[in-house]
C-alpha atoms as a PDB file:
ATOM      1  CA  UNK A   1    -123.400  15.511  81.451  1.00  0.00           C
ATOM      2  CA  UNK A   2    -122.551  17.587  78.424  1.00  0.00           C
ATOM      3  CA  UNK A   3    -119.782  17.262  76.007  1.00  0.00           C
ATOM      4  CA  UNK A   4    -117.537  20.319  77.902  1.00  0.00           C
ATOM      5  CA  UNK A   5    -117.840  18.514  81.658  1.00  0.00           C
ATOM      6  CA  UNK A   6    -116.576  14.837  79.908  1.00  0.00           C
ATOM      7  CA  UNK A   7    -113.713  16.134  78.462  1.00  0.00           C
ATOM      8  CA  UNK A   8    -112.626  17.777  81.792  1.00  0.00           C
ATOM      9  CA  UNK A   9    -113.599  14.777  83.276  1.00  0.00           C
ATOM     10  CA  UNK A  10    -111.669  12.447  80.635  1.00  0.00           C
ATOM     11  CA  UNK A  11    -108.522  14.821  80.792  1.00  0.00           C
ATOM     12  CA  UNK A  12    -108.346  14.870  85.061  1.00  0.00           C
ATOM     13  CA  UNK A  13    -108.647  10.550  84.436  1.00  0.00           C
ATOM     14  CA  UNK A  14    -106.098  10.628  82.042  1.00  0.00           C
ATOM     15  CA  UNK A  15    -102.969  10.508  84.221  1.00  0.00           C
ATOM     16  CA  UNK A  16    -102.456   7.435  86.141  1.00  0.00           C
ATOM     17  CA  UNK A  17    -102.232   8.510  89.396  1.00  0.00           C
ATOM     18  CA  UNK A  18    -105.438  10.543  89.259  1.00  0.00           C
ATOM     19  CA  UNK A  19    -107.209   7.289  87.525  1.00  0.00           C
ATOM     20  CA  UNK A  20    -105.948   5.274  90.668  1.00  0.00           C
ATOM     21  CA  UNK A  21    -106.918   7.648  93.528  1.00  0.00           C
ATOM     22  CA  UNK A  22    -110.281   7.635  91.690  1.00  0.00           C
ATOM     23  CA  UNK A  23    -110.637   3.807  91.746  1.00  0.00           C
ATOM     24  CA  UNK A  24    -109.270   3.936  95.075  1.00  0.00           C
ATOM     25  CA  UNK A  25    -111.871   6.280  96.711  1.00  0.00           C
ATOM     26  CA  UNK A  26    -114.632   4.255  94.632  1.00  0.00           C
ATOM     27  CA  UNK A  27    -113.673   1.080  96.697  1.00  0.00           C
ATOM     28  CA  UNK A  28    -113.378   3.150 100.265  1.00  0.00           C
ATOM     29  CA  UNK A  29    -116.642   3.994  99.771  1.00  0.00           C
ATOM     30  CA  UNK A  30    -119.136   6.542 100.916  1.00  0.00           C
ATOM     31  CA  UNK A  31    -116.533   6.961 104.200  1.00  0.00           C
ATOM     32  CA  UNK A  32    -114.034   8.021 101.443  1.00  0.00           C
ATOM     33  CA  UNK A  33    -110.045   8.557 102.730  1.00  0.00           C
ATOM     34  CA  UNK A  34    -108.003  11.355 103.906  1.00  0.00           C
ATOM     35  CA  UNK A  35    -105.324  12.650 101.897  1.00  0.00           C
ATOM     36  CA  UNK A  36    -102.731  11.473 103.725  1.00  0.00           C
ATOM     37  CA  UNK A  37    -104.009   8.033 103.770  1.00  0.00           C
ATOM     38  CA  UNK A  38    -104.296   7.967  99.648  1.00  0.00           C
ATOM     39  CA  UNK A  39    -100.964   9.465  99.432  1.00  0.00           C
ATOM     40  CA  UNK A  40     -99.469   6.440 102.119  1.00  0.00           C
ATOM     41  CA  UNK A  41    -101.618   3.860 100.107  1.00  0.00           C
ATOM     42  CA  UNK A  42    -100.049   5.351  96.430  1.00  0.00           C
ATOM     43  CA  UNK A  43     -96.759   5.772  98.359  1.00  0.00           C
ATOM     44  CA  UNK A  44     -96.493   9.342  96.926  1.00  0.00           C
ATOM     45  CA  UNK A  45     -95.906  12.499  98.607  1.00  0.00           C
ATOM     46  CA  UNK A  46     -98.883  14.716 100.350  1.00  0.00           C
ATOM     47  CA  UNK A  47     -98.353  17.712  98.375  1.00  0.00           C
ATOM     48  CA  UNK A  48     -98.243  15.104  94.832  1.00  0.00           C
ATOM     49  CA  UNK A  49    -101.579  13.592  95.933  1.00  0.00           C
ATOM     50  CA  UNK A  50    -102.607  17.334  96.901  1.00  0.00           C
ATOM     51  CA  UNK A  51    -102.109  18.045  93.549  1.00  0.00           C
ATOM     52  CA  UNK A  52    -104.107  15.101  91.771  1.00  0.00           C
ATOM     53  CA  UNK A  53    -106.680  15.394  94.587  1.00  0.00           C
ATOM     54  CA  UNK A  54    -106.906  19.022  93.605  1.00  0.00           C
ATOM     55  CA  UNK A  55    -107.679  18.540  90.116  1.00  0.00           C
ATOM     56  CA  UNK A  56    -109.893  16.113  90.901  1.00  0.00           C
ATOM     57  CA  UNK A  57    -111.939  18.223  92.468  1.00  0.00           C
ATOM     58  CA  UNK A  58    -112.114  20.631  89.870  1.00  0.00           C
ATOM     59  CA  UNK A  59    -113.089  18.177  87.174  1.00  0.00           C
ATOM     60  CA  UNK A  60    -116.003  17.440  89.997  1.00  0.00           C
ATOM     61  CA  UNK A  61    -115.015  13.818  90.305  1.00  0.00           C
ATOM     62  CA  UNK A  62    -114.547  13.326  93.923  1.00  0.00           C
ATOM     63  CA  UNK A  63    -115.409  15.166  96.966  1.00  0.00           C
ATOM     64  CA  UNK A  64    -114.413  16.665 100.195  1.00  0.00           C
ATOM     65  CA  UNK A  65    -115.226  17.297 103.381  1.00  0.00           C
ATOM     66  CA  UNK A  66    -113.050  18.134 106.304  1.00  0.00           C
ATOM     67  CA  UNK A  67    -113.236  16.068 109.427  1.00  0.00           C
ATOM     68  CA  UNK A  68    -111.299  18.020 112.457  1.00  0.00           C
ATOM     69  CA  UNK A  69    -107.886  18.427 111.183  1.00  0.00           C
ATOM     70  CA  UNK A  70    -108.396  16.130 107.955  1.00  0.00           C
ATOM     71  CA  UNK A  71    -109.799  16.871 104.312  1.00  0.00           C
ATOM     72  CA  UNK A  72    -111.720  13.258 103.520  1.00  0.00           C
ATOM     73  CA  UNK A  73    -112.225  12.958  99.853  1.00  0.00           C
ATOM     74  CA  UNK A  74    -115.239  10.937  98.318  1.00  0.00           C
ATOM     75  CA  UNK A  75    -115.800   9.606  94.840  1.00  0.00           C
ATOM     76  CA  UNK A  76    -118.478  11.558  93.103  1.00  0.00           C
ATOM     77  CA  UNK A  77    -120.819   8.571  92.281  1.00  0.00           C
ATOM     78  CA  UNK A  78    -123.053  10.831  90.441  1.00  0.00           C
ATOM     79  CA  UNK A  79    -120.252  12.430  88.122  1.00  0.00           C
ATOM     80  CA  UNK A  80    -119.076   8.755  87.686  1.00  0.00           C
ATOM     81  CA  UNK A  81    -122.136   7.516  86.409  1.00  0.00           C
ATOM     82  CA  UNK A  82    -123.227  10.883  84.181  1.00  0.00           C
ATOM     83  CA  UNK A  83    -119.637  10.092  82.597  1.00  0.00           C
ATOM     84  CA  UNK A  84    -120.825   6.462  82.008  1.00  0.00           C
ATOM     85  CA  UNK A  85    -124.066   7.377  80.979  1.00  0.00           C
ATOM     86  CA  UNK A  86    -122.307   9.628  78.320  1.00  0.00           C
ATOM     87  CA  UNK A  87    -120.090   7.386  76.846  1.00  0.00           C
ATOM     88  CA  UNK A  88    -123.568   5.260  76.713  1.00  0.00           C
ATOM     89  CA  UNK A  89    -126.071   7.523  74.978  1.00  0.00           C
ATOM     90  CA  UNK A  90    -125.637   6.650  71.428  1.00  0.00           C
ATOM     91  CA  UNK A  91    -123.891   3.314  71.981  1.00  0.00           C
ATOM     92  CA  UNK A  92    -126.914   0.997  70.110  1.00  0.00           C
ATOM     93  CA  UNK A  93    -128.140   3.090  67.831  1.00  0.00           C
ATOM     94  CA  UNK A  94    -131.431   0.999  67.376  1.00  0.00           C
ATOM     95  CA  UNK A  95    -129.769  -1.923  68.199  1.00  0.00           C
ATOM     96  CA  UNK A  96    -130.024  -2.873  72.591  1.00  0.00           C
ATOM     97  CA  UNK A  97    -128.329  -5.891  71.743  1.00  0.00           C
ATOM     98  CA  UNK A  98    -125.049  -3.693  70.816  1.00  0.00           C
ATOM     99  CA  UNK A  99    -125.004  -2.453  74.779  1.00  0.00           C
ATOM    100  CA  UNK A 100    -126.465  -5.654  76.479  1.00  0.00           C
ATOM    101  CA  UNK A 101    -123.209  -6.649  77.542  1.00  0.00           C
ATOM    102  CA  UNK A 102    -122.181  -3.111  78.840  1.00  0.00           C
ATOM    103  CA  UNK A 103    -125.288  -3.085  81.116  1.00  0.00           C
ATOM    104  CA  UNK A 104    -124.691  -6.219  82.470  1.00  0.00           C
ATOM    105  CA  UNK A 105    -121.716  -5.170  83.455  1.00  0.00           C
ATOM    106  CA  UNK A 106    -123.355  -2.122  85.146  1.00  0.00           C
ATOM    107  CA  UNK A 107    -126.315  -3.892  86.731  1.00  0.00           C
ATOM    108  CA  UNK A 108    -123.146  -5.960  88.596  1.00  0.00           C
ATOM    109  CA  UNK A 109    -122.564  -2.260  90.054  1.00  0.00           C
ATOM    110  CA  UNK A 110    -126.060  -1.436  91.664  1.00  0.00           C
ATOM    111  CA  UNK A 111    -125.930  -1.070  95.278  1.00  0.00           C
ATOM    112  CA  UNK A 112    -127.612  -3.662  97.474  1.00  0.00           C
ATOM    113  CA  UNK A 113    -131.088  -2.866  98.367  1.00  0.00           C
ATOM    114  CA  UNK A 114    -131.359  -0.574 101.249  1.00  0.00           C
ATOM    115  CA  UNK A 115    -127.807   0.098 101.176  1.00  0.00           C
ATOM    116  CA  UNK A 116    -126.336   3.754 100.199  1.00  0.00           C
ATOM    117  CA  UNK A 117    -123.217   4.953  98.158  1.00  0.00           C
END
């Protein structure tokens, strides 16, 4: 991820109802959630999750697909990590021991074996 795509990723997370649809659609899961369903979960309206969903989308952070008459939206796992993996890159600076803790917490992340995100 380079510096341009973080900052449009850090500027869709900062507003907190974008930063909770995201967690929210990380914990749904590869099946994701229909708009309707975030926007009855966030108790906002469609066309305010429409919104946030939409910009979203632009800053690549989730996805969607439509399903009949639904749009289902998906984190983008692979967006999520590059953004991780950014804020990473220069975080020992010759020294692991600085970023032990932060992979730990990561490791506690990895999907079970055989099992997909």
């Amino acid at each position: 991820m380079d510096e341009r795509q973080a900052l449009a990723s850090f500027g869709a997370l900062s507003q907190e109802t974008r930063l909770q649809i995201v967690r929210m659609l990380v914990v749904a899961g590869p099946d994701g959630m229909s708009a309707g369903t975030v926007a009855e979960k966030l108790d906002v309206s469609p066309s305010n999750i429409s919104f946030h969903l939409k910009e979203l989308d632009r800053a690549g952070l989730v996805r969607q697909q439509r399903e009949a008459r639904s749009i289902i939206y998906t984190a983008n796992y692979d967006a999520l990590s590059g953004l991780v993996r950014f804020l990473m890159e220069d975080c020992c600076a010759g020294h692991p021991e600085i970023c032990t803790p932060a992979a730990e917490v990561a490791a506690c992340c990895a999907p079970a074996e055989g099992k997909i995100r």
